[in-house]
PDB file of N, CA and C in Angstrom:
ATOM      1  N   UNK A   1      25.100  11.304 -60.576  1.00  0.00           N
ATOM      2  CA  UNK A   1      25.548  10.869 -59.261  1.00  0.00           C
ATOM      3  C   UNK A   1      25.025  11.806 -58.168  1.00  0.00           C
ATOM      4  N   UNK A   2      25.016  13.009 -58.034  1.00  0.00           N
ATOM      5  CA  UNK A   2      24.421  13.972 -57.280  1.00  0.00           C
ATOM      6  C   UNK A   2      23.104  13.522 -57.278  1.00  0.00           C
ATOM      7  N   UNK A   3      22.105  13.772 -58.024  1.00  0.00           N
ATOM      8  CA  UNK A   3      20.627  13.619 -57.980  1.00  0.00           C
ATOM      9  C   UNK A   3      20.741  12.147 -57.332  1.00  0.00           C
ATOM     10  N   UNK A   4      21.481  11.287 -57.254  1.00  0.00           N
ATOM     11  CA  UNK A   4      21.450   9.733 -56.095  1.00  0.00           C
ATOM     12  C   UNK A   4      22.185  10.046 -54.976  1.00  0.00           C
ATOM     13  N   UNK A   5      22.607  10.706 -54.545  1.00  0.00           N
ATOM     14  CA  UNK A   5      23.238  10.992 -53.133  1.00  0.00           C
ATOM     15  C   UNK A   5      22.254  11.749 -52.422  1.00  0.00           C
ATOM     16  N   UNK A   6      21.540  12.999 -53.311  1.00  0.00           N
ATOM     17  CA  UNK A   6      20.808  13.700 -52.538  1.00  0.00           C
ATOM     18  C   UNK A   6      19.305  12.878 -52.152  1.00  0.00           C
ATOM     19  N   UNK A   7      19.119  11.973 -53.503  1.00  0.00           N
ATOM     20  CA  UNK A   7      17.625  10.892 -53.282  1.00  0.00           C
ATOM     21  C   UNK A   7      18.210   9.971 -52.067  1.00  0.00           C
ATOM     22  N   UNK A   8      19.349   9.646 -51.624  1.00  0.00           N
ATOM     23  CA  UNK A   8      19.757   9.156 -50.572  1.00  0.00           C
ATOM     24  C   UNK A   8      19.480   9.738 -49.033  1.00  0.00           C
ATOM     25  N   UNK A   9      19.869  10.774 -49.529  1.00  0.00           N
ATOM     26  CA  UNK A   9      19.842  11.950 -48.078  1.00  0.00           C
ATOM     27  C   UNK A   9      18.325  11.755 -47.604  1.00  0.00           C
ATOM     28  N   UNK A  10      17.769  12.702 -48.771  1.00  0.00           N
ATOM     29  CA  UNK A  10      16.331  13.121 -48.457  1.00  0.00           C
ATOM     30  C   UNK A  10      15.858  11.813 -47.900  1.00  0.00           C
ATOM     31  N   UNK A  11      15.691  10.846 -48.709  1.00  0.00           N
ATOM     32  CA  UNK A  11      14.888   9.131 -48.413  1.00  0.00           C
ATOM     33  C   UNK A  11      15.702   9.022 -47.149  1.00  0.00           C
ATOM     34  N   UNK A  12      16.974   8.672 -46.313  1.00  0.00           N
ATOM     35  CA  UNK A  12      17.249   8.735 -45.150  1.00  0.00           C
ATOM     36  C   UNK A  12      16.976   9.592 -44.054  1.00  0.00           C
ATOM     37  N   UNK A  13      16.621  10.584 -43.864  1.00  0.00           N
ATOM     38  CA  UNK A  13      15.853  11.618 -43.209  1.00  0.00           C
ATOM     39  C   UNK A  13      14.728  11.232 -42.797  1.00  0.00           C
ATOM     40  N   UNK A  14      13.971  11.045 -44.215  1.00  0.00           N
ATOM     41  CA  UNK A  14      12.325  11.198 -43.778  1.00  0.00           C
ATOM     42  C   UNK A  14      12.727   9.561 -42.725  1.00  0.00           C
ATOM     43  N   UNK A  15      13.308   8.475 -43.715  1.00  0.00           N
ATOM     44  CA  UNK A  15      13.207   7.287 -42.624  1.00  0.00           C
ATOM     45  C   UNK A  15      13.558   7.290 -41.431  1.00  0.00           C
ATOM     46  N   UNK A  16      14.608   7.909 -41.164  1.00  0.00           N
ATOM     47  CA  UNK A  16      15.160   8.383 -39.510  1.00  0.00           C
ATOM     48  C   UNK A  16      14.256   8.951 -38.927  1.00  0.00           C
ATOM     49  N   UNK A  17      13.586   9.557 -39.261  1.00  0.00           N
ATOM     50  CA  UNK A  17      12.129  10.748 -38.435  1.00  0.00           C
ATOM     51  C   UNK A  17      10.928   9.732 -38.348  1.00  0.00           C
ATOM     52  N   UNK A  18      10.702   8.945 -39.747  1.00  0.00           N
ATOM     53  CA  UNK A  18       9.796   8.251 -39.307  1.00  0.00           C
ATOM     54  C   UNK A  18      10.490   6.956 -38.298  1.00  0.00           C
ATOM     55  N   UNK A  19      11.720   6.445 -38.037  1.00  0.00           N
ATOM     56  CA  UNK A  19      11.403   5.022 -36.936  1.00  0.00           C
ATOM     57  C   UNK A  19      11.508   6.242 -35.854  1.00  0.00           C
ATOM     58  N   UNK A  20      11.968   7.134 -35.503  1.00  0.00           N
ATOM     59  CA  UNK A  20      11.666   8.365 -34.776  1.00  0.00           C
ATOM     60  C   UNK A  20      10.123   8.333 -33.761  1.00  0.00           C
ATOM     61  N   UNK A  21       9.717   8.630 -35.182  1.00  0.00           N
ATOM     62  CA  UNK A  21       8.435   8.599 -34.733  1.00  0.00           C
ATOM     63  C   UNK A  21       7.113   7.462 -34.235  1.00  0.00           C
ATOM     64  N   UNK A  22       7.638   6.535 -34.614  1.00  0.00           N
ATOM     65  CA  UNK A  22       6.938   4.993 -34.494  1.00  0.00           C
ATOM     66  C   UNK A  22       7.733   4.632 -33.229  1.00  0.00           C
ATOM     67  N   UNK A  23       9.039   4.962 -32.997  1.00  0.00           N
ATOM     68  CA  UNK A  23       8.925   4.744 -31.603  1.00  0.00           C
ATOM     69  C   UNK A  23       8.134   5.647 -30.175  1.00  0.00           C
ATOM     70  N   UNK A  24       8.116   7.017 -30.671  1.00  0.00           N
ATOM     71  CA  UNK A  24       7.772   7.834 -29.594  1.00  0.00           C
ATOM     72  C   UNK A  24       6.029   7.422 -29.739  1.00  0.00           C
ATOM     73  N   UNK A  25       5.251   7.030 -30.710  1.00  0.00           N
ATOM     74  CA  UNK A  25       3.836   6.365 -30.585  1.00  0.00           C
ATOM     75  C   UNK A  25       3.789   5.520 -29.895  1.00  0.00           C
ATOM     76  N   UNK A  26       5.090   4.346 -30.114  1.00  0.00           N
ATOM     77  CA  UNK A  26       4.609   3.176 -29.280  1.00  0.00           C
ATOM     78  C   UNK A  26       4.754   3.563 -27.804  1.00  0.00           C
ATOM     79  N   UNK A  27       5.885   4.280 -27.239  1.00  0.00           N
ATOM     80  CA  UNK A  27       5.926   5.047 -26.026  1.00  0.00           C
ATOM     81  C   UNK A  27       4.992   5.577 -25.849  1.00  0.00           C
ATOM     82  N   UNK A  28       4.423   6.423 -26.010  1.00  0.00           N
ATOM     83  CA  UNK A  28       3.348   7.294 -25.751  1.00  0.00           C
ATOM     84  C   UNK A  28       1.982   6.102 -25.557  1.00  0.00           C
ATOM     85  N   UNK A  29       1.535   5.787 -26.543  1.00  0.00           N
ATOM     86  CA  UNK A  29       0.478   4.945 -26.689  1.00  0.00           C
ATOM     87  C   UNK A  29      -0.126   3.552 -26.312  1.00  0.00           C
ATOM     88  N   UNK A  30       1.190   2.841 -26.798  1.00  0.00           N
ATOM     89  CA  UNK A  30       1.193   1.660 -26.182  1.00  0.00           C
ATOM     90  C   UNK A  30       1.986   0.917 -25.256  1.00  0.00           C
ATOM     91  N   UNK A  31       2.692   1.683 -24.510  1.00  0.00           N
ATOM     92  CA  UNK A  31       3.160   1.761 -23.295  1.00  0.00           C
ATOM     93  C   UNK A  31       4.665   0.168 -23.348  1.00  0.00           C
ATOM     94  N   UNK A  32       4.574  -0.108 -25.121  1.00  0.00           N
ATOM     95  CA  UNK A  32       6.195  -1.422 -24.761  1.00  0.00           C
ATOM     96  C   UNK A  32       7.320  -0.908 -24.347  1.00  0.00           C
ATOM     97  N   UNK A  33       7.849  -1.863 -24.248  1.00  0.00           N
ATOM     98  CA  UNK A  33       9.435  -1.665 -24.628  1.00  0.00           C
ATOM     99  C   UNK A  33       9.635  -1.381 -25.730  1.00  0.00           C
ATOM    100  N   UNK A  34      11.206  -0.543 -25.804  1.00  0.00           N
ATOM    101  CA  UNK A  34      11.525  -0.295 -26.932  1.00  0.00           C
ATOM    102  C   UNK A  34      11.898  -1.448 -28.037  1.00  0.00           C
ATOM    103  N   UNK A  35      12.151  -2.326 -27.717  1.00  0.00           N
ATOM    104  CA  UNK A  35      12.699  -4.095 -28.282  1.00  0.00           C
ATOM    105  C   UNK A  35      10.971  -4.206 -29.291  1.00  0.00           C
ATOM    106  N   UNK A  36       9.494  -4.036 -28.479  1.00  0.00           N
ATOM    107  CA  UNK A  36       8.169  -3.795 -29.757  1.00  0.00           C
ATOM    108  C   UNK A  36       9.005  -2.478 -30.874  1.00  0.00           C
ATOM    109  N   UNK A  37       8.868  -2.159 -31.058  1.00  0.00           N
ATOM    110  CA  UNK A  37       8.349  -0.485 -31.730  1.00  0.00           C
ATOM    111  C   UNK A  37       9.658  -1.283 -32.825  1.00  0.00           C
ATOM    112  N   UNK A  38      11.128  -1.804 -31.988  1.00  0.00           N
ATOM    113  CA  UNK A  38      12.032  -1.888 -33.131  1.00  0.00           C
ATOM    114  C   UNK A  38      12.137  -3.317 -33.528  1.00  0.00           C
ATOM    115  N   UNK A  39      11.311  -3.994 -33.325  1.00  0.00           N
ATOM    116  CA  UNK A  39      11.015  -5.392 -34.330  1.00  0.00           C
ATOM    117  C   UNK A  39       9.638  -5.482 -35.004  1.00  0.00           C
ATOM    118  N   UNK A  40       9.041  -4.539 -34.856  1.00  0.00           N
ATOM    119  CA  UNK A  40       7.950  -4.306 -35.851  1.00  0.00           C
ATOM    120  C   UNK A  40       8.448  -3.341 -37.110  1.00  0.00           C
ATOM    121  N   UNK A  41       9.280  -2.470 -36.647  1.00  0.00           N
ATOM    122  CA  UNK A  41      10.249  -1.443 -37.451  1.00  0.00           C
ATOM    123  C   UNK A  41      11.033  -2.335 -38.695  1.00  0.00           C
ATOM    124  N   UNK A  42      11.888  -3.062 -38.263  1.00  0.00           N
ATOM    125  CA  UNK A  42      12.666  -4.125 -38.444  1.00  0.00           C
ATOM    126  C   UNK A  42      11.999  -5.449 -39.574  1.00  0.00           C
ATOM    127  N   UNK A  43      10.954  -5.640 -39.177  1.00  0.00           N
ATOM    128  CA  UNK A  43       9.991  -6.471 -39.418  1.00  0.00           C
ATOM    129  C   UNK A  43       9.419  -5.865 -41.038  1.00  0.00           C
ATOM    130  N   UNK A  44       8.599  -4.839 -41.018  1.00  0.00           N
ATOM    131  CA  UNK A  44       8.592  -3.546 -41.556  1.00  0.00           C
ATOM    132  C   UNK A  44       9.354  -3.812 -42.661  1.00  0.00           C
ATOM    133  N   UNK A  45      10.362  -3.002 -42.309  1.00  0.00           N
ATOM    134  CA  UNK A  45      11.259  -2.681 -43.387  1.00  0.00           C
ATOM    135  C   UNK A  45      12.030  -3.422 -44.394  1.00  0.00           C
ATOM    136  N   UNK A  46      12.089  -4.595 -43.648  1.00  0.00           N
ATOM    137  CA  UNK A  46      12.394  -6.011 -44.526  1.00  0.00           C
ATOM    138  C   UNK A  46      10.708  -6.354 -44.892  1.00  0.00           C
ATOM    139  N   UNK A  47      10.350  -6.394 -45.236  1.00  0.00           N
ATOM    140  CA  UNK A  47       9.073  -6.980 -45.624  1.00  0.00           C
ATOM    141  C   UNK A  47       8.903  -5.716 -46.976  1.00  0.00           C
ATOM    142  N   UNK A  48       9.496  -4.657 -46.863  1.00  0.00           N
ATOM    143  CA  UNK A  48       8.886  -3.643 -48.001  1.00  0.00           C
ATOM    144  C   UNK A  48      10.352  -3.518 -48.561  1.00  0.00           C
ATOM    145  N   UNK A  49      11.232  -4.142 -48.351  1.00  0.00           N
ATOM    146  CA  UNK A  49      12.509  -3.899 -49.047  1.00  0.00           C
ATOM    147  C   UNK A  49      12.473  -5.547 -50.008  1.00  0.00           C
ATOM    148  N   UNK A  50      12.193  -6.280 -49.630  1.00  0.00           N
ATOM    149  CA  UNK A  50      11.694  -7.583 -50.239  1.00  0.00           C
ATOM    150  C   UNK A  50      10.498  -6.747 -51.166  1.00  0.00           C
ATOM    151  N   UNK A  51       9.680  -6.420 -51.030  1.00  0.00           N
ATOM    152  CA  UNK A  51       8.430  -6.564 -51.642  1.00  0.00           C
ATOM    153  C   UNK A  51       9.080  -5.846 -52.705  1.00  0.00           C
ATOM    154  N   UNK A  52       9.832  -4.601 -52.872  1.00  0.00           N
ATOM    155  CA  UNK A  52      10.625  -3.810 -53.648  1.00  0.00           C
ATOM    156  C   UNK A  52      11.621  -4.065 -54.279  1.00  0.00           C
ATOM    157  N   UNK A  53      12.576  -5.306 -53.852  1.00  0.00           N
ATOM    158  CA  UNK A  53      13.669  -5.754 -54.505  1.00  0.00           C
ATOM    159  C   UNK A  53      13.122  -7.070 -55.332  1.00  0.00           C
ATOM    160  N   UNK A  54      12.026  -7.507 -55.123  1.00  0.00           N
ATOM    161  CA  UNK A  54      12.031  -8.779 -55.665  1.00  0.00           C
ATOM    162  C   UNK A  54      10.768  -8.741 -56.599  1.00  0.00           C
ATOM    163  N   UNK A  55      10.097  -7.678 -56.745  1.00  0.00           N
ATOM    164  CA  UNK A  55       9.262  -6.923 -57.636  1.00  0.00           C
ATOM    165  C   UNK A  55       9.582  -6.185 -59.014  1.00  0.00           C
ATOM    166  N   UNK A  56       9.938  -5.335 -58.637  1.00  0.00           N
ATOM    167  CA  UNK A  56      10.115  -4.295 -59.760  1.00  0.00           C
ATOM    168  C   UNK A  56      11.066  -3.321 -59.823  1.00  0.00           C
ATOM    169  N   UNK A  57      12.085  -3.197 -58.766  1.00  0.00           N
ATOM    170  CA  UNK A  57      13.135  -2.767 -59.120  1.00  0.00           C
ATOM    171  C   UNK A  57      14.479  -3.618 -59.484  1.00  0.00           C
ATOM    172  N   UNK A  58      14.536  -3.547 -60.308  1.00  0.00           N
ATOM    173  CA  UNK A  58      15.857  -4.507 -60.864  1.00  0.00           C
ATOM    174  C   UNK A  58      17.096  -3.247 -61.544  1.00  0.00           C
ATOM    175  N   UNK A  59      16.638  -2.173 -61.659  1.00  0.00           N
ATOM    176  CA  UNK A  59      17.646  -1.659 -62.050  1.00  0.00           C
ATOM    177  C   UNK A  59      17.757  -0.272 -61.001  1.00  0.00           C
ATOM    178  N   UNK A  60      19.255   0.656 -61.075  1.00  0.00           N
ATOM    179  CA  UNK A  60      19.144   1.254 -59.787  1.00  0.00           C
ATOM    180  C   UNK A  60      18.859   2.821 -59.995  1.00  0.00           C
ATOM    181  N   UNK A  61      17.544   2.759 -59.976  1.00  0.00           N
ATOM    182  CA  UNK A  61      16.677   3.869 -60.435  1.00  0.00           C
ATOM    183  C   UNK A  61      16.302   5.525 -59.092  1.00  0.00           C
ATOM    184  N   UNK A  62      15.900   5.923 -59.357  1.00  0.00           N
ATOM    185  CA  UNK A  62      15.784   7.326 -58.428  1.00  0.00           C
ATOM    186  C   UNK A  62      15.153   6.451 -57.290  1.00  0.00           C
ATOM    187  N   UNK A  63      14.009   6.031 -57.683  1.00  0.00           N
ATOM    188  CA  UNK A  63      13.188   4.973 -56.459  1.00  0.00           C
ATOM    189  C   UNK A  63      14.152   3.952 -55.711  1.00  0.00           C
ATOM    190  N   UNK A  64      15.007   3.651 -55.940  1.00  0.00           N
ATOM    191  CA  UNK A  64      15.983   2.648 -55.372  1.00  0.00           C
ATOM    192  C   UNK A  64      16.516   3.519 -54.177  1.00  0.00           C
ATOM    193  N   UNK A  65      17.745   4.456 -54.609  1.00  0.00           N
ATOM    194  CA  UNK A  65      18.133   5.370 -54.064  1.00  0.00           C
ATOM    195  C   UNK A  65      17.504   5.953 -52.859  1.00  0.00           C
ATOM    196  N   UNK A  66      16.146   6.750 -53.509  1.00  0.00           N
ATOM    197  CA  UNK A  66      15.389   7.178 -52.356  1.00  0.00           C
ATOM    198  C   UNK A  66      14.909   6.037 -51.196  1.00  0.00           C
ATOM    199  N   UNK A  67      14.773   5.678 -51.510  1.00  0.00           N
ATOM    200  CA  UNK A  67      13.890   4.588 -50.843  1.00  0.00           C
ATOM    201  C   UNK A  67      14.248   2.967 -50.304  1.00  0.00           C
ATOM    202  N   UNK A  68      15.142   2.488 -51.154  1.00  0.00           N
ATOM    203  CA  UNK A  68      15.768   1.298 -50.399  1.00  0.00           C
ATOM    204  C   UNK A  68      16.943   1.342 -50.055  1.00  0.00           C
ATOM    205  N   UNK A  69      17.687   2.568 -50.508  1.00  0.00           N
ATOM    206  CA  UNK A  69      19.011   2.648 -49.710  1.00  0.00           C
ATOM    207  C   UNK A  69      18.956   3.880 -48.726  1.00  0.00           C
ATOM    208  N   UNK A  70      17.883   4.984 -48.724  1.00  0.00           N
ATOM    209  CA  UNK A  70      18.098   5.973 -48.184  1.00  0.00           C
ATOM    210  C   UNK A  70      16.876   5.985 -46.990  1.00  0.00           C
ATOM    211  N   UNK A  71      15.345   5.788 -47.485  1.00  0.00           N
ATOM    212  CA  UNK A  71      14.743   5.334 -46.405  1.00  0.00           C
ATOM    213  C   UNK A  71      14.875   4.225 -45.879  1.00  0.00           C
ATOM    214  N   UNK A  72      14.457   3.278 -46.195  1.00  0.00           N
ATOM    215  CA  UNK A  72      14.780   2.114 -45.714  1.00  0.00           C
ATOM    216  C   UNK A  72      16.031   1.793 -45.098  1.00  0.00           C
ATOM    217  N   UNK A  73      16.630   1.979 -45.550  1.00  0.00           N
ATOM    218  CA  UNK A  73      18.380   2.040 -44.684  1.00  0.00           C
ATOM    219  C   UNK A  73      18.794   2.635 -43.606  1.00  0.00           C
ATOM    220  N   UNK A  74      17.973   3.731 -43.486  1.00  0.00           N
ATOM    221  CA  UNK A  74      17.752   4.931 -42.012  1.00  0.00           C
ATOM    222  C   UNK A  74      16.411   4.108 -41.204  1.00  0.00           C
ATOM    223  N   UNK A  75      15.474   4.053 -41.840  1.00  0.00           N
ATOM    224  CA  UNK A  75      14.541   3.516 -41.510  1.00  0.00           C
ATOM    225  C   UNK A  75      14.723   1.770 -40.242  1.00  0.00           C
ATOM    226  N   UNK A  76      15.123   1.257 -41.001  1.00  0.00           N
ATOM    227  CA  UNK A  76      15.652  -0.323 -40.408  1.00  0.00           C
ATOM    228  C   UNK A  76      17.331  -0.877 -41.094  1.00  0.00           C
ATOM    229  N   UNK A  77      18.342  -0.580 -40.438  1.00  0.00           N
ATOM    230  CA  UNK A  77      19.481  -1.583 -40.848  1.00  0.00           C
ATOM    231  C   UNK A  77      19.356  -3.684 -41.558  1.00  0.00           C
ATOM    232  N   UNK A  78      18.218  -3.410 -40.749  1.00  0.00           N
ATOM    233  CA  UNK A  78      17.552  -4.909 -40.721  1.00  0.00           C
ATOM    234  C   UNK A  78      17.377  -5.038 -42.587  1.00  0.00           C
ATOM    235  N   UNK A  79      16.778  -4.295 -43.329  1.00  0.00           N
ATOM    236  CA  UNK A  79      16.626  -4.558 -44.354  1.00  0.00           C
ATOM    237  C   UNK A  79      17.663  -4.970 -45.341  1.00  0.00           C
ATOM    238  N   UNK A  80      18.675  -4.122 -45.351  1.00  0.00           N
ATOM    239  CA  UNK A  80      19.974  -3.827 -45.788  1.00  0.00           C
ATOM    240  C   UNK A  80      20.989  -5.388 -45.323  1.00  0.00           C
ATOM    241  N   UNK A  81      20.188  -5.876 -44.315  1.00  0.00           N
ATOM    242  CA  UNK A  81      21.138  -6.967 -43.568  1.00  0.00           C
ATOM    243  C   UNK A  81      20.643  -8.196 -44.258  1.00  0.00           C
ATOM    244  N   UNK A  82      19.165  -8.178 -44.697  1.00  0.00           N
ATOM    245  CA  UNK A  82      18.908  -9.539 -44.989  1.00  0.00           C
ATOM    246  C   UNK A  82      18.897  -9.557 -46.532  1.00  0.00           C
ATOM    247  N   UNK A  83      18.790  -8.232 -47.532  1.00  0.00           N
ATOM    248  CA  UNK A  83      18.648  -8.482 -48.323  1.00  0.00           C
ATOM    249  C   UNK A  83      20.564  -8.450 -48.951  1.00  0.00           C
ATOM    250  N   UNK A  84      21.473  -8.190 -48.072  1.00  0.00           N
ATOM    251  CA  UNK A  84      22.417  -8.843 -47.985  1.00  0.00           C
ATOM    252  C   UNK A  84      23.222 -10.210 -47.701  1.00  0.00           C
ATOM    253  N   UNK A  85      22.106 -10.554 -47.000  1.00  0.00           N
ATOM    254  CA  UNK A  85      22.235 -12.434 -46.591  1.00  0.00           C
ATOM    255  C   UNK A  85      21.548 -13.099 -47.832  1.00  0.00           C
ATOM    256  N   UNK A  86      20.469 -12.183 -48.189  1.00  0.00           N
ATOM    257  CA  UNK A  86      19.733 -13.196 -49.736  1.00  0.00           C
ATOM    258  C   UNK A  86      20.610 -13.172 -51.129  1.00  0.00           C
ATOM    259  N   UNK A  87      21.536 -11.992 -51.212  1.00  0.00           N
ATOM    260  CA  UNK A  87      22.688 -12.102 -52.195  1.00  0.00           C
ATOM    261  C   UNK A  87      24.063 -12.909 -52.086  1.00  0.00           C
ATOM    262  N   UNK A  88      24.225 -13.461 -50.888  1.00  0.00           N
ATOM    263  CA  UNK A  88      25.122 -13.867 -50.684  1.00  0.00           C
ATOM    264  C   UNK A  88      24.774 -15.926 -50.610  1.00  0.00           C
ATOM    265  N   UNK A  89      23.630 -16.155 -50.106  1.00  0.00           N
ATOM    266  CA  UNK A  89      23.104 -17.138 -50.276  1.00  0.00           C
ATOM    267  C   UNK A  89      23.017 -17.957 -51.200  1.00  0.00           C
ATOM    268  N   UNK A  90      22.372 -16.969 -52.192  1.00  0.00           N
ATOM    269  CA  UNK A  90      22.707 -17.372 -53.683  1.00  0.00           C
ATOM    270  C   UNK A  90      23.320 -17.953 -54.499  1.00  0.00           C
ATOM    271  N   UNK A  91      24.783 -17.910 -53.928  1.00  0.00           N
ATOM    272  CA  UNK A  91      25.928 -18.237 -54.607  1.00  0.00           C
ATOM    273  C   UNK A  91      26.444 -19.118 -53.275  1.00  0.00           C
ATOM    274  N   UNK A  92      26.461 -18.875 -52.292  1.00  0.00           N
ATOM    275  CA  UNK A  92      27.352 -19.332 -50.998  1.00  0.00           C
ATOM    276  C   UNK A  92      26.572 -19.297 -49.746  1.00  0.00           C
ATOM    277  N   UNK A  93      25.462 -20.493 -49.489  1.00  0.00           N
ATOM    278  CA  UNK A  93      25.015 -20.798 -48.124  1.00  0.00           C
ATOM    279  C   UNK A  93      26.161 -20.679 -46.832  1.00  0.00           C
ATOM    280  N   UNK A  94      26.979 -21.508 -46.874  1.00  0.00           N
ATOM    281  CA  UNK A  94      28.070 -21.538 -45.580  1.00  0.00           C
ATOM    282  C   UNK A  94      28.382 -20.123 -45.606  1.00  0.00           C
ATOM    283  N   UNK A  95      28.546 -19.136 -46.793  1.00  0.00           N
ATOM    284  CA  UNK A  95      29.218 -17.634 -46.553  1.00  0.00           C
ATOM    285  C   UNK A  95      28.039 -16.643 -45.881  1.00  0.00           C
ATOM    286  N   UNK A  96      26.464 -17.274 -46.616  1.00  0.00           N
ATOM    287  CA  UNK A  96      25.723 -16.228 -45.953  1.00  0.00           C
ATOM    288  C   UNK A  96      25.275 -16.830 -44.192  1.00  0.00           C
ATOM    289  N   UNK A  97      25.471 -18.185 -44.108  1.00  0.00           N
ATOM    290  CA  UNK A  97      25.090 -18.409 -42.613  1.00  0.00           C
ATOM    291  C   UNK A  97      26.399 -17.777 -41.458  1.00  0.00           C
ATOM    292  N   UNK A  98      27.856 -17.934 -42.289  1.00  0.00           N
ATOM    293  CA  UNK A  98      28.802 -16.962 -41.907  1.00  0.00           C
ATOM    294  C   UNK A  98      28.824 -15.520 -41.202  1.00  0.00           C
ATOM    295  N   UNK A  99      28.221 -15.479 -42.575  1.00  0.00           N
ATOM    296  CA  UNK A  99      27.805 -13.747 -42.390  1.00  0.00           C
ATOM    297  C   UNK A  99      26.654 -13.105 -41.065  1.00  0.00           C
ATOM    298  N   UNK A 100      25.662 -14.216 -40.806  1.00  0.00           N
ATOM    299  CA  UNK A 100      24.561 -13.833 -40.148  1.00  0.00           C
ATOM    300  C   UNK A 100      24.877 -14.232 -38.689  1.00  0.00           C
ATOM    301  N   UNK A 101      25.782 -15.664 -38.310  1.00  0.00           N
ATOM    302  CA  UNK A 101      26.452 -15.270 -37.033  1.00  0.00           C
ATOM    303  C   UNK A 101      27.590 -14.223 -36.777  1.00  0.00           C
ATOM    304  N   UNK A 102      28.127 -13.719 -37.707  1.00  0.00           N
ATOM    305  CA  UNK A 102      29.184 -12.813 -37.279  1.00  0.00           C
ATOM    306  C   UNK A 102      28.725 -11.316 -37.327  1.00  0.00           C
ATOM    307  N   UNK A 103      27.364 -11.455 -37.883  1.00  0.00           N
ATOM    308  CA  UNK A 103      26.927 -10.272 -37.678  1.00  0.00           C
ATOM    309  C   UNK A 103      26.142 -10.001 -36.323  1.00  0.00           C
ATOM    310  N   UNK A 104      25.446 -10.906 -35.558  1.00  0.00           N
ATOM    311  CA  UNK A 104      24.860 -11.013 -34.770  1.00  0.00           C
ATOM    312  C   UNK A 104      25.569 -10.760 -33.137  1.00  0.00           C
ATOM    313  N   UNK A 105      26.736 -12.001 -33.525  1.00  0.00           N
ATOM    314  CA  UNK A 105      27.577 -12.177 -32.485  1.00  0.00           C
ATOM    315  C   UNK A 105      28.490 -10.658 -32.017  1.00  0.00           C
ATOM    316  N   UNK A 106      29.171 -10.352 -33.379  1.00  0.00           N
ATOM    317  CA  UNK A 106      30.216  -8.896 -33.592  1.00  0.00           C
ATOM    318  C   UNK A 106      29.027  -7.574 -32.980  1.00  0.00           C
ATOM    319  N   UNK A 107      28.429  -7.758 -33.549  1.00  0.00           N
ATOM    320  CA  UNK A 107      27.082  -6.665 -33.390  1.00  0.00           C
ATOM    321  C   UNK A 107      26.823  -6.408 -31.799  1.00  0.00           C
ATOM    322  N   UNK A 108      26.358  -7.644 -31.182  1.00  0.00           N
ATOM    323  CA  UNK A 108      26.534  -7.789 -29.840  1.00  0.00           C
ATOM    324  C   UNK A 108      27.234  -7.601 -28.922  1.00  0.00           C
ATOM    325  N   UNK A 109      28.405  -7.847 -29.452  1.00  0.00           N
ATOM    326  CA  UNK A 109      29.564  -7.806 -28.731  1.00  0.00           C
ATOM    327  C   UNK A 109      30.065  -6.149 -28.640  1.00  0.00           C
ATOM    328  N   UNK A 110      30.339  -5.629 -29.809  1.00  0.00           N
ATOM    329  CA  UNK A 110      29.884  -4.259 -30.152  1.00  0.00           C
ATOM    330  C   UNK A 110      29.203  -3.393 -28.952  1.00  0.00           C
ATOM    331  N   UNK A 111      28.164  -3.483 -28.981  1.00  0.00           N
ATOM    332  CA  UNK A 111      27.405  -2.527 -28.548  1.00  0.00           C
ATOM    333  C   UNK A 111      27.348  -2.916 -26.510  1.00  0.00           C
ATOM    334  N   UNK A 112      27.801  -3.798 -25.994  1.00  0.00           N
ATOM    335  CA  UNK A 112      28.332  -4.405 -24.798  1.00  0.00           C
ATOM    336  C   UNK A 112      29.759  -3.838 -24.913  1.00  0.00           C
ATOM    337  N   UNK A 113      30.601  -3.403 -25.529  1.00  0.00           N
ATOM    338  CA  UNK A 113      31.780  -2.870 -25.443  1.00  0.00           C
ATOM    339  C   UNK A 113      31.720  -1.510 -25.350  1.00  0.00           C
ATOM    340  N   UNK A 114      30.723  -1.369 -26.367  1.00  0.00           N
ATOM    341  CA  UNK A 114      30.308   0.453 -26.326  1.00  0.00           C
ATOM    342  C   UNK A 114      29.786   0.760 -24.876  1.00  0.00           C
ATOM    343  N   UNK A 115      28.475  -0.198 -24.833  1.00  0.00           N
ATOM    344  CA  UNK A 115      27.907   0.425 -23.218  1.00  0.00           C
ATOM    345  C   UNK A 115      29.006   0.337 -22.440  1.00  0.00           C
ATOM    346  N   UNK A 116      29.849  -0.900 -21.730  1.00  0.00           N
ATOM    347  CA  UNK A 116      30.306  -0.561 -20.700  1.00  0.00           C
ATOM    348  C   UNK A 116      31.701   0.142 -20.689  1.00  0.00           C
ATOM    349  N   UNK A 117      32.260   0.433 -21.828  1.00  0.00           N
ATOM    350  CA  UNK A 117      32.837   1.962 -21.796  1.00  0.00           C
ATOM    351  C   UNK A 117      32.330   3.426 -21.153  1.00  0.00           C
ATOM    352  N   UNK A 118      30.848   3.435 -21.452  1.00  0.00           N
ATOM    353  CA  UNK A 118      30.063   4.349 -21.202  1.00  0.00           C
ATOM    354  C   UNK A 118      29.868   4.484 -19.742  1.00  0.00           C
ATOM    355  N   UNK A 119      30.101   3.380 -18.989  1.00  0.00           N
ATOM    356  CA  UNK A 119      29.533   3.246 -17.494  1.00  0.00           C
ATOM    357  C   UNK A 119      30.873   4.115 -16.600  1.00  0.00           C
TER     358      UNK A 119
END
């Protein structure tokens, strides 16, 4: 259990530093909004958390840990979200289309409650 908490840590780090860093490029370089840098991020990270879950990890190995729960998870929430809507689908369409407006809507609502607290 230790050696998967710490493959958690470490793999969340480097991913936090790297969307870190893919945003301060796109700032620097290509002059978007922040809304580019974090739907290519987003985009990204579901696309290599798919390529990884539906490949060759089937069991929950050091590579899992590091990497689809610890980078990837720091890296993009997005991944973690859909390959949570694809387990739930599975068994229960109405629960995962459930799930994806109340995550969207709550989420929203969320972070509009947070900002204008802040003001």
């Amino acid at each position: 259990m230790l050696i998967n908490v710490l493959m958690v840590g470490f793999g969340g780090a480097l991913g936090a530093i790297s969307r870190y860093l893919i945003n301060e490029l796109f700032n620097l370089y290509i002059n978007q909004s922040a809304w580019a840098a974090t739907l290519i991020i987003n985009i990204t990270g579901c696309f290599l958390i798919g390529l990884l879950l539906g490949s060759y990890i089937s069991n929950k190995d050091i590579i899992f840990y590091f990497f689809v729960i610890g980078f990837l998870g720091s890296f993009t929430t997005m991944s973690a979200f859909s390959h949570q809507v694809i387990l739930i689908a599975d068994s229960n369409i109405i629960g995962a289309v459930s799930y994806i407006m109340l995550t969207i809507i709550l989420t929203i609502l969320a972070t509009y409650i947070g900002a204008s607290l802040t003001k």
